[in-house]
PDB file of N, CA and C in Angstrom:
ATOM      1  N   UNK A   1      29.072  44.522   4.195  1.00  0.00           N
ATOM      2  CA  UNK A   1      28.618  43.189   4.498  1.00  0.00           C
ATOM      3  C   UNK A   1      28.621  42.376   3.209  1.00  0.00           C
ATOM      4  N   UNK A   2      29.100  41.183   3.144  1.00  0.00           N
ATOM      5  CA  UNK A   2      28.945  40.598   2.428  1.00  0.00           C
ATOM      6  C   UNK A   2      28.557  39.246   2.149  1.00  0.00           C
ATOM      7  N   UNK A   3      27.744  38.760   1.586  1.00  0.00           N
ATOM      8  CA  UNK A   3      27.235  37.521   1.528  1.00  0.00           C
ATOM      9  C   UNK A   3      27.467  36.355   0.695  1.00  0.00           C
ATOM     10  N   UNK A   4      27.613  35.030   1.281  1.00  0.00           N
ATOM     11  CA  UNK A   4      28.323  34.119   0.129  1.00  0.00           C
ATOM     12  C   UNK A   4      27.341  32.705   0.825  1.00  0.00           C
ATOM     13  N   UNK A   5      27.577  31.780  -0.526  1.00  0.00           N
ATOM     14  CA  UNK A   5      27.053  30.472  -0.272  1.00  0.00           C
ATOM     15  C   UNK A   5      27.653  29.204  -0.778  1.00  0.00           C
ATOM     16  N   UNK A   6      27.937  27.793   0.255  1.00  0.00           N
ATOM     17  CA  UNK A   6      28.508  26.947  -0.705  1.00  0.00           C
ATOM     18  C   UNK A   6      27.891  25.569  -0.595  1.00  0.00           C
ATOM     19  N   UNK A   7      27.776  25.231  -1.686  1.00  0.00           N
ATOM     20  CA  UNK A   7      26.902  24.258  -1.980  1.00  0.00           C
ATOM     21  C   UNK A   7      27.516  23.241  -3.058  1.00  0.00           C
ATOM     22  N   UNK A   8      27.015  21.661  -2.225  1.00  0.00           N
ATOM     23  CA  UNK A   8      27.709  20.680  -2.723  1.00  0.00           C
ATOM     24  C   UNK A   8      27.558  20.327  -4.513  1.00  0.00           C
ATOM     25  N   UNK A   9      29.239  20.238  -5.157  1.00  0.00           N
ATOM     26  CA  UNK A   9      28.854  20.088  -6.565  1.00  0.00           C
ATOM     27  C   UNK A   9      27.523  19.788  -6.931  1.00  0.00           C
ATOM     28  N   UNK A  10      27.077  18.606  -6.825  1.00  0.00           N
ATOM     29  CA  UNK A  10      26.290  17.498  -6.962  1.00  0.00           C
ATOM     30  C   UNK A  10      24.885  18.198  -7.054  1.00  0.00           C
ATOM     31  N   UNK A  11      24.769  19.473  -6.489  1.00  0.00           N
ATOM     32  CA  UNK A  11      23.399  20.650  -6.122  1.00  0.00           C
ATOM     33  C   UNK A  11      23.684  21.446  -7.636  1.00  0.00           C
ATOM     34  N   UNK A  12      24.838  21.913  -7.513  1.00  0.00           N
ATOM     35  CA  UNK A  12      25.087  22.644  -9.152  1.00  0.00           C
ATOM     36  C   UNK A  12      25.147  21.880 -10.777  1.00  0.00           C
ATOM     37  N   UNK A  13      24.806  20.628 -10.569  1.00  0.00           N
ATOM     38  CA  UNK A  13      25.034  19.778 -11.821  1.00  0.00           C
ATOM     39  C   UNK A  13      23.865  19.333 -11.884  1.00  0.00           C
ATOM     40  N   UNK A  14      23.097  19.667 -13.597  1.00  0.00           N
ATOM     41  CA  UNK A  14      22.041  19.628 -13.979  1.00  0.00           C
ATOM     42  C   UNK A  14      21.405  18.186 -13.781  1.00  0.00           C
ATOM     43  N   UNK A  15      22.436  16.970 -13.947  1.00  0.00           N
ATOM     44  CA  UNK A  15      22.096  16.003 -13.835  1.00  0.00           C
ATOM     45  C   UNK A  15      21.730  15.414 -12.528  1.00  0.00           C
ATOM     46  N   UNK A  16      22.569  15.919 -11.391  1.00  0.00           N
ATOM     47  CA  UNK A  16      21.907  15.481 -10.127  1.00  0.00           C
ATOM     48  C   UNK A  16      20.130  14.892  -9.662  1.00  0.00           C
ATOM     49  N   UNK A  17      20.558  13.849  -8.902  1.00  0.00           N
ATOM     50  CA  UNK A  17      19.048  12.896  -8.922  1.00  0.00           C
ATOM     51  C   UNK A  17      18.777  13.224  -7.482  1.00  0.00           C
ATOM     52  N   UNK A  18      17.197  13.590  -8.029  1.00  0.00           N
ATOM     53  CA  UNK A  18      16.982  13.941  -6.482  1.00  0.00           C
ATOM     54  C   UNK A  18      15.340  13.202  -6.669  1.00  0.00           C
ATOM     55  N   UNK A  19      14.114  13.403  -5.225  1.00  0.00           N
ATOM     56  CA  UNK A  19      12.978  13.081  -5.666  1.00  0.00           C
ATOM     57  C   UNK A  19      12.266  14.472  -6.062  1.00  0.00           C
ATOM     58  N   UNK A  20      11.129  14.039  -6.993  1.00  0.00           N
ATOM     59  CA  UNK A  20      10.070  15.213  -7.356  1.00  0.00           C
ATOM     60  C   UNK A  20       9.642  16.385  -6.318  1.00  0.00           C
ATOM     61  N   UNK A  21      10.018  17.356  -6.606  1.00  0.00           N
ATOM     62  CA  UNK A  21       9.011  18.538  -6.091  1.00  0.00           C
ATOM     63  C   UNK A  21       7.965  18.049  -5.649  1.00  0.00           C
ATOM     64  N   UNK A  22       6.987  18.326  -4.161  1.00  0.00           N
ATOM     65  CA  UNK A  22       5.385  17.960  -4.553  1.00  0.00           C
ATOM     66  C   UNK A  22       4.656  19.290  -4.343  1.00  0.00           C
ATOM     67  N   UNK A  23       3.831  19.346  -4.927  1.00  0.00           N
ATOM     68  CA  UNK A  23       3.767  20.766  -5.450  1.00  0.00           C
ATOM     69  C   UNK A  23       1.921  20.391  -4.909  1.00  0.00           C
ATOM     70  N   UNK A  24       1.660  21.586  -4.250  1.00  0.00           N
ATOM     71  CA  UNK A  24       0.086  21.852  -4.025  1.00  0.00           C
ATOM     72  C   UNK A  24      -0.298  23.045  -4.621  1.00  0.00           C
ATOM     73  N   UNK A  25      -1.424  23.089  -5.000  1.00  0.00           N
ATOM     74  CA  UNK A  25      -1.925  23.870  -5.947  1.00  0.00           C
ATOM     75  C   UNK A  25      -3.411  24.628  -4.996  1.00  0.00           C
ATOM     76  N   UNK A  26      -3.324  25.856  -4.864  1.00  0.00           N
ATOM     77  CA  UNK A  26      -4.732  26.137  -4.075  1.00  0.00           C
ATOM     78  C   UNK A  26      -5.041  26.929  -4.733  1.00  0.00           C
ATOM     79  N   UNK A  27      -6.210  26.484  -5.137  1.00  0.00           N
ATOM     80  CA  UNK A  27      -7.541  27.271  -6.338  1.00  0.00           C
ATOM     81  C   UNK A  27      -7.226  26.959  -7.422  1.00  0.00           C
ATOM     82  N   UNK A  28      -8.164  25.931  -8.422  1.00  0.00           N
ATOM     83  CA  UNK A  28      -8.237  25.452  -9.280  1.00  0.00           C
ATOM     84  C   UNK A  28      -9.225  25.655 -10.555  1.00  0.00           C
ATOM     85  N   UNK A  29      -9.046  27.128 -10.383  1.00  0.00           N
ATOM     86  CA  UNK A  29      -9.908  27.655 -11.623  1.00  0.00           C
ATOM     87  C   UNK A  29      -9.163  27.905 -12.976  1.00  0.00           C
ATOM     88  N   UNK A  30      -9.052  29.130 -13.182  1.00  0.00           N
ATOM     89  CA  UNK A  30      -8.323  29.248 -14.978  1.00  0.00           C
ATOM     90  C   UNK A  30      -7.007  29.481 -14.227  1.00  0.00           C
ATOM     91  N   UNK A  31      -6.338  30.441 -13.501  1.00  0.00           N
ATOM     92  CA  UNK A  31      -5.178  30.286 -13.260  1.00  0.00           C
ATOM     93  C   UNK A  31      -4.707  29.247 -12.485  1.00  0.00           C
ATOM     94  N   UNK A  32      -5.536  28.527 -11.812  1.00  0.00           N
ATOM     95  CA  UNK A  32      -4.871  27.098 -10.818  1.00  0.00           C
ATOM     96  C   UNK A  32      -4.643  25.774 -11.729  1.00  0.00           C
ATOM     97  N   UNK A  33      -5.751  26.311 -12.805  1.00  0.00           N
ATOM     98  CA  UNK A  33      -5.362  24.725 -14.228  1.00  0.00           C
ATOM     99  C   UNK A  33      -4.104  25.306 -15.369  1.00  0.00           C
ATOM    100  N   UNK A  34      -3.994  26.373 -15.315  1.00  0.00           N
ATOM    101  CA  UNK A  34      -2.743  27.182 -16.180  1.00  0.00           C
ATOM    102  C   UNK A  34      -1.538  26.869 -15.658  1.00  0.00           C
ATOM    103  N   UNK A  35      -1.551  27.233 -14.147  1.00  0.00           N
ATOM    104  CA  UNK A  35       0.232  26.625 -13.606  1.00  0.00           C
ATOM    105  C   UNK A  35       0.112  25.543 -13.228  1.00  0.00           C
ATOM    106  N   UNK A  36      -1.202  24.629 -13.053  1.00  0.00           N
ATOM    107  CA  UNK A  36      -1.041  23.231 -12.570  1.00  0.00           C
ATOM    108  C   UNK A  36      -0.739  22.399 -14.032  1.00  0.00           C
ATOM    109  N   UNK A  37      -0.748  22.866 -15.066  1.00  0.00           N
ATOM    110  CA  UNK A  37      -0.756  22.034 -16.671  1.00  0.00           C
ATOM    111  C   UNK A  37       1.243  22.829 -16.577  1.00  0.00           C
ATOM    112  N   UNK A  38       1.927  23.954 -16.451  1.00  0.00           N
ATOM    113  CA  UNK A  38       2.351  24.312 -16.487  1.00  0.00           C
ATOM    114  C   UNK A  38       3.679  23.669 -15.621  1.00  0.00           C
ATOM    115  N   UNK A  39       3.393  23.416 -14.562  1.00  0.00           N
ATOM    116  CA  UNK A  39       4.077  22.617 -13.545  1.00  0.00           C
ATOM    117  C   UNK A  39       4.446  21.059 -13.946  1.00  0.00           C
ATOM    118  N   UNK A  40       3.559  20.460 -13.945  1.00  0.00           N
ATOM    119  CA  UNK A  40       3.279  19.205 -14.568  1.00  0.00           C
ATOM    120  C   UNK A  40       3.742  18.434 -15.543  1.00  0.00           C
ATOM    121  N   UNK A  41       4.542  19.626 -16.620  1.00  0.00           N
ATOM    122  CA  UNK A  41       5.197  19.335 -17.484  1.00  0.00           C
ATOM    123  C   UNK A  41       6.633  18.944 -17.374  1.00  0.00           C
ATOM    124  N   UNK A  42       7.248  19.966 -15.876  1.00  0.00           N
ATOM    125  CA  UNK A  42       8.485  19.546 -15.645  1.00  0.00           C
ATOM    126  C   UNK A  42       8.690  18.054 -14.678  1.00  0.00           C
ATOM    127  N   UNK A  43       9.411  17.358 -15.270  1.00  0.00           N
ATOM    128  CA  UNK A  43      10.010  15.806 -14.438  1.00  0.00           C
ATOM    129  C   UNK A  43      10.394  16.242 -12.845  1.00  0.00           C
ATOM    130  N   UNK A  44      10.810  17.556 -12.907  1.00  0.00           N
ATOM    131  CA  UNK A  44      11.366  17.605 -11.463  1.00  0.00           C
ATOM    132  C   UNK A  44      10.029  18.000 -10.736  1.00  0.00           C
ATOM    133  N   UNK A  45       9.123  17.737 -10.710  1.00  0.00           N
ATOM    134  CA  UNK A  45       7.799  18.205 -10.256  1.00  0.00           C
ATOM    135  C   UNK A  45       7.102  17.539 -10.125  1.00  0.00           C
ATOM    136  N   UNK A  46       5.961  17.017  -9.383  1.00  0.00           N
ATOM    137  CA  UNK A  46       4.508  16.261  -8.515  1.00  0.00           C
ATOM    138  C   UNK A  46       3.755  17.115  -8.119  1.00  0.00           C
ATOM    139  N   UNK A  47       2.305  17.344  -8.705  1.00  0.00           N
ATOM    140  CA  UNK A  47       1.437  18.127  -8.691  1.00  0.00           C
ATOM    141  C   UNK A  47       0.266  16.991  -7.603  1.00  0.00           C
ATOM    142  N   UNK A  48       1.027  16.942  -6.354  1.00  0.00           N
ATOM    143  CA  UNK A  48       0.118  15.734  -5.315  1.00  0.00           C
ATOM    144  C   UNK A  48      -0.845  16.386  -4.350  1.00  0.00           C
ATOM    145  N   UNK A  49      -1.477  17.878  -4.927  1.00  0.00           N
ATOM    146  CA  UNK A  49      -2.525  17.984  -3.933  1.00  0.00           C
ATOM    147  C   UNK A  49      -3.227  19.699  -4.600  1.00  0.00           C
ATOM    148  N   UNK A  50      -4.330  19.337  -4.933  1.00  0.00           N
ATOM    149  CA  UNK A  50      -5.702  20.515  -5.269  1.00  0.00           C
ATOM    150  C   UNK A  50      -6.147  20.520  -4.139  1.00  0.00           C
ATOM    151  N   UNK A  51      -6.164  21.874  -3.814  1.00  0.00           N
ATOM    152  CA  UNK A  51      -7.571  22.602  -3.018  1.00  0.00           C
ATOM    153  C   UNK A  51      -8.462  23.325  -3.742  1.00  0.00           C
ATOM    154  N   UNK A  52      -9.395  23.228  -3.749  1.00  0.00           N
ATOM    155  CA  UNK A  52     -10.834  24.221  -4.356  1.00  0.00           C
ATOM    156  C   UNK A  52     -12.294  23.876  -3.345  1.00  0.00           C
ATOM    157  N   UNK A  53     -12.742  24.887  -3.223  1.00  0.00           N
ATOM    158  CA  UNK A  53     -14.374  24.780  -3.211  1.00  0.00           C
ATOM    159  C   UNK A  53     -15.551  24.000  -3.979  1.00  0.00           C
ATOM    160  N   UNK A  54     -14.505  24.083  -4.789  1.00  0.00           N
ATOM    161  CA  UNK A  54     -15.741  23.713  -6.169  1.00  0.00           C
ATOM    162  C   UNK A  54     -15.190  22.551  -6.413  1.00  0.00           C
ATOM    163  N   UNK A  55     -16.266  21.221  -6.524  1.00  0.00           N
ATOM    164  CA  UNK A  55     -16.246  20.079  -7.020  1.00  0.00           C
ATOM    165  C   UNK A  55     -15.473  19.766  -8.585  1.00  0.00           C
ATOM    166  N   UNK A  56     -16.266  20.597  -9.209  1.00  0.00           N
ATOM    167  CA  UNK A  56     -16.111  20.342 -10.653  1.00  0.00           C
ATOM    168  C   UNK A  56     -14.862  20.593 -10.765  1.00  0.00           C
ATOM    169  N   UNK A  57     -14.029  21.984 -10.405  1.00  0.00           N
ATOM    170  CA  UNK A  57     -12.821  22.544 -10.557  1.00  0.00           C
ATOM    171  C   UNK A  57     -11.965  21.181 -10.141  1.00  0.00           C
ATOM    172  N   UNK A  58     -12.468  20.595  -8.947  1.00  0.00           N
ATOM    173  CA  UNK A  58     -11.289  19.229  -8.395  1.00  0.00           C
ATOM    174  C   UNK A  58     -10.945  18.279  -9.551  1.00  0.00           C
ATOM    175  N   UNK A  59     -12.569  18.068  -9.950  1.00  0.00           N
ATOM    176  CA  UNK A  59     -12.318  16.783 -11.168  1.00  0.00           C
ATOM    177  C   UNK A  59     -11.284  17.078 -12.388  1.00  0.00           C
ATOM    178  N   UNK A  60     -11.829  18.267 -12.342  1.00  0.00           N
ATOM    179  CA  UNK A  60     -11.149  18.736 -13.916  1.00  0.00           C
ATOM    180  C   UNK A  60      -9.562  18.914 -13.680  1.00  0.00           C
ATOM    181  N   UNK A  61      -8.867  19.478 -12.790  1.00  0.00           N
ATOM    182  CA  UNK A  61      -7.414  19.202 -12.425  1.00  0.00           C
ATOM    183  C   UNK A  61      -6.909  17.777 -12.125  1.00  0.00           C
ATOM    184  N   UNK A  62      -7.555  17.045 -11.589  1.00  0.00           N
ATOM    185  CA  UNK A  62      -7.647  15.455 -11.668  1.00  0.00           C
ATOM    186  C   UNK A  62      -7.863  14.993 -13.215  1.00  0.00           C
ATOM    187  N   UNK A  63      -8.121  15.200 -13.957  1.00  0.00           N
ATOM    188  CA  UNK A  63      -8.567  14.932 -15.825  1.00  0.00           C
ATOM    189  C   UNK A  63      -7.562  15.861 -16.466  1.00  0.00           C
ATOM    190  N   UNK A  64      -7.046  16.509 -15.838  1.00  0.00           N
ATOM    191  CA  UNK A  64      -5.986  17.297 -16.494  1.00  0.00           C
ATOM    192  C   UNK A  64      -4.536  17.411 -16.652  1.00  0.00           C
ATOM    193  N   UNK A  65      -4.184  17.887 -15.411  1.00  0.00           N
ATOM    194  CA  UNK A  65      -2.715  17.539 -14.686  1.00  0.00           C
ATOM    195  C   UNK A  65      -2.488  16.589 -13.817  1.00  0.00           C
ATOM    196  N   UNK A  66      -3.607  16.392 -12.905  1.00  0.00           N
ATOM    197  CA  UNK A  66      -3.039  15.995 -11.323  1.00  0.00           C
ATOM    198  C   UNK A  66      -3.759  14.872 -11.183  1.00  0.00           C
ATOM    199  N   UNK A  67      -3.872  13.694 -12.001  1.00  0.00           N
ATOM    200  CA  UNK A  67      -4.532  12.483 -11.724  1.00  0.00           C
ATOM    201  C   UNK A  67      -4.276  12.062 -10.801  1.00  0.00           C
ATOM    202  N   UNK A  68      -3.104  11.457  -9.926  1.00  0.00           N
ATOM    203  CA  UNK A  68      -2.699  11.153  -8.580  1.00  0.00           C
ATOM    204  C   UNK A  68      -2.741  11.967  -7.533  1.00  0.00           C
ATOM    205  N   UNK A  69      -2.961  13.175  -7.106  1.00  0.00           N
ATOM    206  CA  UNK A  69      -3.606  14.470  -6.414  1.00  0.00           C
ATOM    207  C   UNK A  69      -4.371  13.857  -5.888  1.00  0.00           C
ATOM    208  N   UNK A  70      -4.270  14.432  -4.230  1.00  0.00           N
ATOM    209  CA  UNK A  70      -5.037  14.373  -3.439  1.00  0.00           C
ATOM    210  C   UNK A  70      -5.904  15.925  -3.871  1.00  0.00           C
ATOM    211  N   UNK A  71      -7.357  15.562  -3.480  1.00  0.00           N
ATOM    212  CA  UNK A  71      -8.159  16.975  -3.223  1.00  0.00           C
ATOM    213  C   UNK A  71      -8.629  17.128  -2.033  1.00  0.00           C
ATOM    214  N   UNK A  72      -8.558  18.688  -2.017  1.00  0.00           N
ATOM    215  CA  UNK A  72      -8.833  19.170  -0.439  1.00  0.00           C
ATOM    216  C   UNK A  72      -9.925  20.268  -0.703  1.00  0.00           C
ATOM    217  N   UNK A  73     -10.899  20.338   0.385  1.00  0.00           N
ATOM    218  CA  UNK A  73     -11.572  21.759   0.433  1.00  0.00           C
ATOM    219  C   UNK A  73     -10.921  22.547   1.201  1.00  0.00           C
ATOM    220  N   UNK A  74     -10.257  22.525   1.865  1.00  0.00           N
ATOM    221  CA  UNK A  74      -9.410  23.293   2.668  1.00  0.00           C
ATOM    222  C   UNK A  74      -8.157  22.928   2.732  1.00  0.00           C
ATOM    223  N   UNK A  75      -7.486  24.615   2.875  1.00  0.00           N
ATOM    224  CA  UNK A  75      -6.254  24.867   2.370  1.00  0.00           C
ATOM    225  C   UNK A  75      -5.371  24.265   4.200  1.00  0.00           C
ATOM    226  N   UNK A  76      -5.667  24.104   5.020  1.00  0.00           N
ATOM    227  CA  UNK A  76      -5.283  23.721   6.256  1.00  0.00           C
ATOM    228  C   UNK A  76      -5.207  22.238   5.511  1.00  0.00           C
ATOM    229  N   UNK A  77      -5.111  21.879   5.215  1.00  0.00           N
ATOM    230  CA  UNK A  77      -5.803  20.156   4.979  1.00  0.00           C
ATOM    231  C   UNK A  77      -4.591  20.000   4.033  1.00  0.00           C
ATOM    232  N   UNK A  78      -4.766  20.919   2.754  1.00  0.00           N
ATOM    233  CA  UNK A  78      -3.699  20.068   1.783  1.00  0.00           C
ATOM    234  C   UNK A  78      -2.523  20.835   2.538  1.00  0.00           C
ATOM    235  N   UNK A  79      -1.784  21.735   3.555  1.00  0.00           N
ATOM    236  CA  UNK A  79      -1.144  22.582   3.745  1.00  0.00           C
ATOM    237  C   UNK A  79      -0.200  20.852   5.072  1.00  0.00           C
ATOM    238  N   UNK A  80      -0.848  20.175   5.313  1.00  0.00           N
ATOM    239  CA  UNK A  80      -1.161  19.266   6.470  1.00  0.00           C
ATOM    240  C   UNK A  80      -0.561  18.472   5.462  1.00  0.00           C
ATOM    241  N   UNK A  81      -0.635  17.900   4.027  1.00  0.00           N
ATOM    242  CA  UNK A  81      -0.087  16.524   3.420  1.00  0.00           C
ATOM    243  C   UNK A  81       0.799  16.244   3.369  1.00  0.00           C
ATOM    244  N   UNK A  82       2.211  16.874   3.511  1.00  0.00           N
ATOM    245  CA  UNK A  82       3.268  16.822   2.876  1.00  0.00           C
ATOM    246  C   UNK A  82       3.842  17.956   1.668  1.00  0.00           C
ATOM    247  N   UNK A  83       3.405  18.463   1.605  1.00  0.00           N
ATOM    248  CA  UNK A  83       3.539  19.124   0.261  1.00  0.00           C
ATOM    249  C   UNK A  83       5.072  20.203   0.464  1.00  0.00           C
ATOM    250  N   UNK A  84       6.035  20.224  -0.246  1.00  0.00           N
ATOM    251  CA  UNK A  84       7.066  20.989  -0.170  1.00  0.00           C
ATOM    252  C   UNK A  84       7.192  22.490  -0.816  1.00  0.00           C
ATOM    253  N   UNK A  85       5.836  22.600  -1.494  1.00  0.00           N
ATOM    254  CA  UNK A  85       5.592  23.935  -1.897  1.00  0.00           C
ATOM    255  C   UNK A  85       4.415  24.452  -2.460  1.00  0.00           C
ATOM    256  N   UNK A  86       3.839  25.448  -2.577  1.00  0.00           N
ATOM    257  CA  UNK A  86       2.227  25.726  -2.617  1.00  0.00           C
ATOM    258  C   UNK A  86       2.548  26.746  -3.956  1.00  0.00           C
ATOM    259  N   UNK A  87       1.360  26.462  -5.003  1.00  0.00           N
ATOM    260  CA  UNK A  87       1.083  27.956  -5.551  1.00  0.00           C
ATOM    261  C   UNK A  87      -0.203  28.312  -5.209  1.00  0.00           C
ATOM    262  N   UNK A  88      -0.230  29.379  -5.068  1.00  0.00           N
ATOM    263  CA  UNK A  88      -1.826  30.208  -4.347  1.00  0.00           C
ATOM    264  C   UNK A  88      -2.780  30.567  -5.885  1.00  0.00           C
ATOM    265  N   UNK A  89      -3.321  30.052  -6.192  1.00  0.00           N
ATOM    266  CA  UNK A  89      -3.778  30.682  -7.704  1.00  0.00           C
ATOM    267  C   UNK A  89      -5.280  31.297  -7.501  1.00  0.00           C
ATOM    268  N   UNK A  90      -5.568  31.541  -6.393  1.00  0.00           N
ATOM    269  CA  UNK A  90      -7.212  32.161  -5.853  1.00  0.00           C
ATOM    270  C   UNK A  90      -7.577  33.696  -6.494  1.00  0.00           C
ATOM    271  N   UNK A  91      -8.594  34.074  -6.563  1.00  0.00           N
ATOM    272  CA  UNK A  91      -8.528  35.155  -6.789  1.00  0.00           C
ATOM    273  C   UNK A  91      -7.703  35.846  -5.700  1.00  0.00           C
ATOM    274  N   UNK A  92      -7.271  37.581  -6.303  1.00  0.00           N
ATOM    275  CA  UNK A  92      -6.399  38.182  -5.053  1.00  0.00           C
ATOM    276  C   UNK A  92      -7.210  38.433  -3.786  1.00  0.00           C
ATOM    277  N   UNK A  93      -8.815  38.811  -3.894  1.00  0.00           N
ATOM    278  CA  UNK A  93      -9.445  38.584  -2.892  1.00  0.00           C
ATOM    279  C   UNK A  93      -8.914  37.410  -1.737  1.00  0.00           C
ATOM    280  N   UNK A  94      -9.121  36.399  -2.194  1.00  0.00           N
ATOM    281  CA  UNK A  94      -9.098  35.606  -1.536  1.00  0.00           C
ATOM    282  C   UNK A  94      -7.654  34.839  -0.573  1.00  0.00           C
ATOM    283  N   UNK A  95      -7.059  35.586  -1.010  1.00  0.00           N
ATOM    284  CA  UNK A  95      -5.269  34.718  -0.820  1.00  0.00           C
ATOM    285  C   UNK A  95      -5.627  35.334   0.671  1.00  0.00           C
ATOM    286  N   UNK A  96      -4.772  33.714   1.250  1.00  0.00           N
ATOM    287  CA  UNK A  96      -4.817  34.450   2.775  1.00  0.00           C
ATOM    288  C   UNK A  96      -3.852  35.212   3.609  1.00  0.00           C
TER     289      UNK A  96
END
């Protein structure tokens, strides 16, 4: 069996213009502010939505990376915005 893929130049050329990634971020503690500062840095990327429990954790990713971020207490909620891709940064307990 063999597998192949073809895809328009314009996908393989670094310069191609496309819009931002929007990138949701769930759990905003030391590892959710590590890849959300981490993310944030690349142009091809929009860090437009925190989930956390914790208040403080929201502000501080809002003061950090994600000033335009929506915040959510629930992961149904920012999962609901639009978002084209999630990182899970919760403890492993918690990932659902």
């Amino acid at each position: 069996m063999q597998t192949a893929a073809m895809l328009p130049m314009q996908a393989m050329r670094s310069e191609a213009q496309s819009a931002p990634v929007k990138i949701g971020i769930i759990g905003s503690g030391n590892r959710g502010s590590y890849d959300g500062r981490t993310v944030a840095k690349d142009p091809r990327v929009r860090v437009t939505a925190v989930c956390d429990i914790n208040d403080a954790a929201l502000a501080k990713a809002k003061s950090t990376y994600a000033p335009d971020a929506q915040t959510f207490k629930e992961q149904k909620d920012l999962l609901a915005s639009g978002v084209d891709a999630v990182i899970i940064a919760t403890p492993v307990f918690l990932h659902p």
